[in-house]
PDB file of N, CA and C in Angstrom:
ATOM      1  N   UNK A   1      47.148-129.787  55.388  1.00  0.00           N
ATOM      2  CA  UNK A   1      46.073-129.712  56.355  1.00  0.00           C
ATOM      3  C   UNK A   1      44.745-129.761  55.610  1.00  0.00           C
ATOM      4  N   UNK A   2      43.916-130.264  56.221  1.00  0.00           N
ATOM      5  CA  UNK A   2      42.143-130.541  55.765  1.00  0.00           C
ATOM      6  C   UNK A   2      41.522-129.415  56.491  1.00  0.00           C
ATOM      7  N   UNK A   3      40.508-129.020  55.664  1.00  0.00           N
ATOM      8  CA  UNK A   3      39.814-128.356  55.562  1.00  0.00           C
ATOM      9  C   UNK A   3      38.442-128.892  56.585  1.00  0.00           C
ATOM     10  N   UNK A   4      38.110-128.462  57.582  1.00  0.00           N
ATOM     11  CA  UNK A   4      36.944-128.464  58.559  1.00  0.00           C
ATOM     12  C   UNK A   4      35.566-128.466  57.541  1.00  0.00           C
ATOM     13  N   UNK A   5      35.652-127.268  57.262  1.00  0.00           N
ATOM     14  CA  UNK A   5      34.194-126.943  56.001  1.00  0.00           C
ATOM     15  C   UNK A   5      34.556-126.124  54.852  1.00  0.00           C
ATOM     16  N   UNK A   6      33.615-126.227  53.928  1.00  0.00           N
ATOM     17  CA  UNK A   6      34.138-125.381  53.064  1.00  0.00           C
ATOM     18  C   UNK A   6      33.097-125.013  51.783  1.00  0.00           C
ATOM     19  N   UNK A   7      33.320-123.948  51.123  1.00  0.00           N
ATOM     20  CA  UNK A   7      32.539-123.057  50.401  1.00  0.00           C
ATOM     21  C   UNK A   7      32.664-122.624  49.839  1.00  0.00           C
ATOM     22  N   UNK A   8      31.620-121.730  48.730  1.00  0.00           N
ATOM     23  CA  UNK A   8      31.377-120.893  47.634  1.00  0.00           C
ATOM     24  C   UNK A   8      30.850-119.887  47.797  1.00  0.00           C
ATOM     25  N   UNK A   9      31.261-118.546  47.662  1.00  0.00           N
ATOM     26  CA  UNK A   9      30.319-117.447  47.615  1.00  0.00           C
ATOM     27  C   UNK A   9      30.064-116.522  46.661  1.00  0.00           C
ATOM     28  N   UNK A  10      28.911-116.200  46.127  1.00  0.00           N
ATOM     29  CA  UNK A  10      28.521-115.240  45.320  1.00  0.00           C
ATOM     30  C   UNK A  10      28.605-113.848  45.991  1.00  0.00           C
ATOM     31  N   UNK A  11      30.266-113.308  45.750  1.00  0.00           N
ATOM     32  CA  UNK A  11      30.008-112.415  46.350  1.00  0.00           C
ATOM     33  C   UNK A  11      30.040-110.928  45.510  1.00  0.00           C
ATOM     34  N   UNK A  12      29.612-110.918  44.305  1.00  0.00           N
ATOM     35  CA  UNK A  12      28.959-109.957  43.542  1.00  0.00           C
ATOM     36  C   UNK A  12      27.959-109.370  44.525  1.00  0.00           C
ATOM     37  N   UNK A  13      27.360-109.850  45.334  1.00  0.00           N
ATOM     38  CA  UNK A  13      25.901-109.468  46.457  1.00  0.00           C
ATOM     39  C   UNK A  13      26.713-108.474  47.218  1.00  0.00           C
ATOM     40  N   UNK A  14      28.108-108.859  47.403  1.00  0.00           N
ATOM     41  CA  UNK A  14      28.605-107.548  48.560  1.00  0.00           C
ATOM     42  C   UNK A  14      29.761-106.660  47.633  1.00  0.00           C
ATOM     43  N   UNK A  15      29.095-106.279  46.715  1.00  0.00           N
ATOM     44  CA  UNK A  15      30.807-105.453  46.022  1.00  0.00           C
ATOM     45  C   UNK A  15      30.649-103.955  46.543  1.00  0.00           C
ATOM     46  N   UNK A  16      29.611-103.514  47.293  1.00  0.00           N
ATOM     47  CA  UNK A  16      29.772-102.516  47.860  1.00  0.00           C
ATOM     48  C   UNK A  16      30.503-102.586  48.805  1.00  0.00           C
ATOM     49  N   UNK A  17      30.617-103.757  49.841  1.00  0.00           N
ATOM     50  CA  UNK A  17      31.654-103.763  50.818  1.00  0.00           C
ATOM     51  C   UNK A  17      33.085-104.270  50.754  1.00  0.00           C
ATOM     52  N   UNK A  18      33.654-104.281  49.482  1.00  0.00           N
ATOM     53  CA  UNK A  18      34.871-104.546  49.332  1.00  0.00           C
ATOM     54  C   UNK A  18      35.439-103.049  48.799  1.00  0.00           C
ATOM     55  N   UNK A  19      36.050-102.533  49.818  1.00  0.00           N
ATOM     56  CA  UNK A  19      36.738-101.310  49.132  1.00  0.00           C
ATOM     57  C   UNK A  19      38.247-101.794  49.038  1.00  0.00           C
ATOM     58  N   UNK A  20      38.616-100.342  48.072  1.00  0.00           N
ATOM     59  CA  UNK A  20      39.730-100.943  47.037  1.00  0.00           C
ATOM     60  C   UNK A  20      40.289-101.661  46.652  1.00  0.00           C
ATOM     61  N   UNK A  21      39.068-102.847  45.980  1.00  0.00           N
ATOM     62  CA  UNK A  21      39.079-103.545  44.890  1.00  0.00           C
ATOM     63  C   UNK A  21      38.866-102.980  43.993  1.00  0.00           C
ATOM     64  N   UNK A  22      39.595-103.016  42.596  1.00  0.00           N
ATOM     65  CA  UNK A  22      39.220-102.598  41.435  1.00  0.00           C
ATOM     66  C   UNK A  22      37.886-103.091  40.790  1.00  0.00           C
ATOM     67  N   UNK A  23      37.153-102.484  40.260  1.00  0.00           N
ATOM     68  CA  UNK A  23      36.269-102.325  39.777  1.00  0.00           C
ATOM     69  C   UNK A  23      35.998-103.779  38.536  1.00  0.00           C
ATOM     70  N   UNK A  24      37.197-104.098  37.902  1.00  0.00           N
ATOM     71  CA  UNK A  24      37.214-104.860  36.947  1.00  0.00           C
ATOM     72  C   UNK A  24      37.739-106.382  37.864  1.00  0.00           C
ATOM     73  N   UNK A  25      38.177-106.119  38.783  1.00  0.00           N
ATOM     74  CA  UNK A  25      38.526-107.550  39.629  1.00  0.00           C
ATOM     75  C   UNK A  25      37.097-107.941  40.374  1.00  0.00           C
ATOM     76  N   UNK A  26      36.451-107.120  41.092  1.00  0.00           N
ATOM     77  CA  UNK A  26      34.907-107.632  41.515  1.00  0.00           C
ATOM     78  C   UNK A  26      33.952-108.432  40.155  1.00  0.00           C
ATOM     79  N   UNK A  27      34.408-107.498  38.978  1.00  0.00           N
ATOM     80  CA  UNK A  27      33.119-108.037  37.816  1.00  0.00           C
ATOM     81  C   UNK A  27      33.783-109.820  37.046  1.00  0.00           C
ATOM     82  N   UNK A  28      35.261-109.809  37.491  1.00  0.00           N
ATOM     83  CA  UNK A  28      35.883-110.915  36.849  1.00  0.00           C
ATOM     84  C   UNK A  28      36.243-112.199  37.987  1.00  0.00           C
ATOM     85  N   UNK A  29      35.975-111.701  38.912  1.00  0.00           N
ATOM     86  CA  UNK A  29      36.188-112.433  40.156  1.00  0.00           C
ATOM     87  C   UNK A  29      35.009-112.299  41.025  1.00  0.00           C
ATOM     88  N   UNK A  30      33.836-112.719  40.387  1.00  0.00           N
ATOM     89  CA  UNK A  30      32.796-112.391  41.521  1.00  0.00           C
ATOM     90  C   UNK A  30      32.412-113.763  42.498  1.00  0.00           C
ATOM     91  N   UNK A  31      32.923-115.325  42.343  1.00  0.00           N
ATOM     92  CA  UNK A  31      33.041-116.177  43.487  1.00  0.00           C
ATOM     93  C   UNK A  31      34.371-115.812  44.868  1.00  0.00           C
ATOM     94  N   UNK A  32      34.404-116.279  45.550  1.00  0.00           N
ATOM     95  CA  UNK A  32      35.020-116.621  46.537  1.00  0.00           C
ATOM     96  C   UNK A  32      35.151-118.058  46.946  1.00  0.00           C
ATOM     97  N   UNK A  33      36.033-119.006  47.508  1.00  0.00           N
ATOM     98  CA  UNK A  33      36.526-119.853  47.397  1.00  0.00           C
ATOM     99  C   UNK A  33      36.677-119.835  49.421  1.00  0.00           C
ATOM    100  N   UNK A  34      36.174-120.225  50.061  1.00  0.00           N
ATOM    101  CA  UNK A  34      35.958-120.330  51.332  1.00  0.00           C
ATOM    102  C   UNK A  34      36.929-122.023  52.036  1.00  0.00           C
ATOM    103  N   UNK A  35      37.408-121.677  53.479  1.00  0.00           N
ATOM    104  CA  UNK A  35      37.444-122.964  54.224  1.00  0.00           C
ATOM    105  C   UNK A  35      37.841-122.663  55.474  1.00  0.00           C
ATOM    106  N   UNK A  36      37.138-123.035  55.905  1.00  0.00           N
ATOM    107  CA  UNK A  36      37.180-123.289  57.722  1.00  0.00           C
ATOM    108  C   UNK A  36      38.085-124.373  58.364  1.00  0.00           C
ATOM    109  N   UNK A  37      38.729-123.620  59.199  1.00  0.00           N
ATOM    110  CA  UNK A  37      39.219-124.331  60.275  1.00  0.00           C
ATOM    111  C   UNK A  37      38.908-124.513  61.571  1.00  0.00           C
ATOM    112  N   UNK A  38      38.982-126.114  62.451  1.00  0.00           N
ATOM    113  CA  UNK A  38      38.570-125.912  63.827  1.00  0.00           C
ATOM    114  C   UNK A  38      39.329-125.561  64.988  1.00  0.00           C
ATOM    115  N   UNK A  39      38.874-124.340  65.542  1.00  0.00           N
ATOM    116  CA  UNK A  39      39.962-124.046  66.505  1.00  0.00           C
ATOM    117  C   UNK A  39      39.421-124.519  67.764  1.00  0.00           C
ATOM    118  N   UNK A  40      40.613-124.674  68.184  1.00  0.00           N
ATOM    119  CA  UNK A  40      40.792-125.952  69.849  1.00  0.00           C
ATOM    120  C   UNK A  40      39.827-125.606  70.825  1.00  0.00           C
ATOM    121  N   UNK A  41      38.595-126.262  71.367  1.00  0.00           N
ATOM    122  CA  UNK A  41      37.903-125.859  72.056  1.00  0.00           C
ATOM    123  C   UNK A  41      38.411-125.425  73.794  1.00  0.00           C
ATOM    124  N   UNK A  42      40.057-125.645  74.222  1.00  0.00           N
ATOM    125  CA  UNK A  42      40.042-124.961  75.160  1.00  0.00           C
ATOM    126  C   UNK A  42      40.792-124.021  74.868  1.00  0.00           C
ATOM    127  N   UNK A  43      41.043-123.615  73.640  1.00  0.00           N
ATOM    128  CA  UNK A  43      42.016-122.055  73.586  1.00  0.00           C
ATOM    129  C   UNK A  43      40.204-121.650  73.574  1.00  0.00           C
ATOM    130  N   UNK A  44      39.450-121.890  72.847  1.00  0.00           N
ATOM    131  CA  UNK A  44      38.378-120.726  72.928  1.00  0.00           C
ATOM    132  C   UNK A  44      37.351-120.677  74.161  1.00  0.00           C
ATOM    133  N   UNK A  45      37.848-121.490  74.794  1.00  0.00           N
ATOM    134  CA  UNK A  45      37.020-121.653  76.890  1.00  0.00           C
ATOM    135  C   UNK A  45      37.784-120.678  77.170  1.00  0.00           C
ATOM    136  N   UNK A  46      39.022-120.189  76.733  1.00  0.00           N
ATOM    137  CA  UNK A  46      39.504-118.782  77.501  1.00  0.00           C
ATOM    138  C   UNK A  46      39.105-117.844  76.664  1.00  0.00           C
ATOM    139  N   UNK A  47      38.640-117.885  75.985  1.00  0.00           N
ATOM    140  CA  UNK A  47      38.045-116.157  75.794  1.00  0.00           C
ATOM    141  C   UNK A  47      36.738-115.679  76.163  1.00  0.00           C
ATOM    142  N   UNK A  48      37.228-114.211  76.905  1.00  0.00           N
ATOM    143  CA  UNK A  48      35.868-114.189  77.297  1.00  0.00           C
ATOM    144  C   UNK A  48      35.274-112.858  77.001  1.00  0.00           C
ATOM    145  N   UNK A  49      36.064-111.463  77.158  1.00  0.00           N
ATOM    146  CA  UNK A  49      35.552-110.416  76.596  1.00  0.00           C
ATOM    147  C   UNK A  49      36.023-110.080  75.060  1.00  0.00           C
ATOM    148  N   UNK A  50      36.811-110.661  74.388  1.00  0.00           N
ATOM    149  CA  UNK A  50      37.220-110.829  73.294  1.00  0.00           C
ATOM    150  C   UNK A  50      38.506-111.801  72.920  1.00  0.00           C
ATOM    151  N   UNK A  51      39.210-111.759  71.796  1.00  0.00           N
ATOM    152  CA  UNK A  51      40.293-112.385  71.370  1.00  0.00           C
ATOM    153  C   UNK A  51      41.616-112.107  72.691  1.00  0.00           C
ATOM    154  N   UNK A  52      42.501-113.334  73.132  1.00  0.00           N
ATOM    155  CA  UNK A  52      43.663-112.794  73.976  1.00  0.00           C
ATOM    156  C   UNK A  52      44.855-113.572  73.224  1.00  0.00           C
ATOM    157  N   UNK A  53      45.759-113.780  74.171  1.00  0.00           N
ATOM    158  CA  UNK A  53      46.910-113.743  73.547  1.00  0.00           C
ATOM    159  C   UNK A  53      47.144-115.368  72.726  1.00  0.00           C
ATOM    160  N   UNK A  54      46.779-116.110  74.009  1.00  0.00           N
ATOM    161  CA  UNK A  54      46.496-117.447  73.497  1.00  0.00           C
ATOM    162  C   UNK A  54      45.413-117.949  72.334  1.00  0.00           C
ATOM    163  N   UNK A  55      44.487-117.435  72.669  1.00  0.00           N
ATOM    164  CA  UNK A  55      43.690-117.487  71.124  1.00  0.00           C
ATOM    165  C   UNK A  55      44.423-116.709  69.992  1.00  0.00           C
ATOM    166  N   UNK A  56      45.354-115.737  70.210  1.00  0.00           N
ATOM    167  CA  UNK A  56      45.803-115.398  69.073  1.00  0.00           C
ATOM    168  C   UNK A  56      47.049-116.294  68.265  1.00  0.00           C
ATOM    169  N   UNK A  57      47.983-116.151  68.775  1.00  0.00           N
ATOM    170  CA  UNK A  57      48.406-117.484  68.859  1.00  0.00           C
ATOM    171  C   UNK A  57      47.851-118.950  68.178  1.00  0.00           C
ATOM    172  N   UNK A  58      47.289-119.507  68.583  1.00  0.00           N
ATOM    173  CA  UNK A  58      46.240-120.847  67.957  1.00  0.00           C
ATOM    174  C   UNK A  58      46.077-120.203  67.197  1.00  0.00           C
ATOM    175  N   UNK A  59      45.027-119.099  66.468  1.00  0.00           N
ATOM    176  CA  UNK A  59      44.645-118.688  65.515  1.00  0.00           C
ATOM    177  C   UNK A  59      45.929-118.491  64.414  1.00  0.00           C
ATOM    178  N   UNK A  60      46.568-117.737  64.555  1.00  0.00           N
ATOM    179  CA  UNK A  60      48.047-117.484  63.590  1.00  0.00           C
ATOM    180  C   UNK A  60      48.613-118.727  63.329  1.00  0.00           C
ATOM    181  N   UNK A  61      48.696-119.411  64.156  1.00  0.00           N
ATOM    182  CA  UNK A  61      49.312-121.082  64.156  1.00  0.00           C
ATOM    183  C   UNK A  61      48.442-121.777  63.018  1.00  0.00           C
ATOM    184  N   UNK A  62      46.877-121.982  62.979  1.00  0.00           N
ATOM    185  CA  UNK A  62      46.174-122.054  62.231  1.00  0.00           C
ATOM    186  C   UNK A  62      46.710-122.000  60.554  1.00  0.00           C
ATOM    187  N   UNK A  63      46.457-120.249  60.478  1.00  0.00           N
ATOM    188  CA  UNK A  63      46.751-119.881  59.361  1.00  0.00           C
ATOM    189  C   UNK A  63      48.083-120.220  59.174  1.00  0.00           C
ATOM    190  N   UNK A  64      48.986-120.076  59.272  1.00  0.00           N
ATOM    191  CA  UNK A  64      50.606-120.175  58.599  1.00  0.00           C
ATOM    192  C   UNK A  64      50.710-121.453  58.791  1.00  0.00           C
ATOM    193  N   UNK A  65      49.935-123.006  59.041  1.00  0.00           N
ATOM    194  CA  UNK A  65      49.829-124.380  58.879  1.00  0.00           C
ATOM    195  C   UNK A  65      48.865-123.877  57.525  1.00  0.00           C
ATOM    196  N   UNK A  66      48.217-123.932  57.427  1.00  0.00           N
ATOM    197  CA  UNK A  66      46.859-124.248  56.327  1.00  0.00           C
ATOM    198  C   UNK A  66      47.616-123.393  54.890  1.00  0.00           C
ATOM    199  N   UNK A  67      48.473-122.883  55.071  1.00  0.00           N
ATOM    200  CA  UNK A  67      48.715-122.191  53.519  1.00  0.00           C
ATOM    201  C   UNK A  67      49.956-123.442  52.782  1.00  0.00           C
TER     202      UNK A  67
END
């Protein structure tokens, strides 16, 4: 599967918000390696006060294709 978008992050900027990560994995691993996928614009016409079953679904479907 292809990748929608995709990215780099310096995320040394957030090592306060990664808890329990080791200390020596944030300072040796400080990129991130990013990619987006597009999810189906009528699973997401049904959501409306948050995530449901069908968007969950598509979404999981998503991930366990893309690995």
């Amino acid at each position: 599967m292809k990748a929608d978008s995709f990215g780099i992050g310096d995320m040394s900027l957030y090592q306060n918000d990664f808890v329990g990560l080791d200390a020596i994995i944030k300072k040796q691993l400080p990129y991130a390696i990013v990619f987006g996928l597009v999810l189906s614009n009528s699973v997401l016409d049904t959501v409306t006060d948050g995530p449901n079953q069908l968007y969950l679904h598509h979404y999981r479907q998503l991930n366990y294709s893309s690995i």
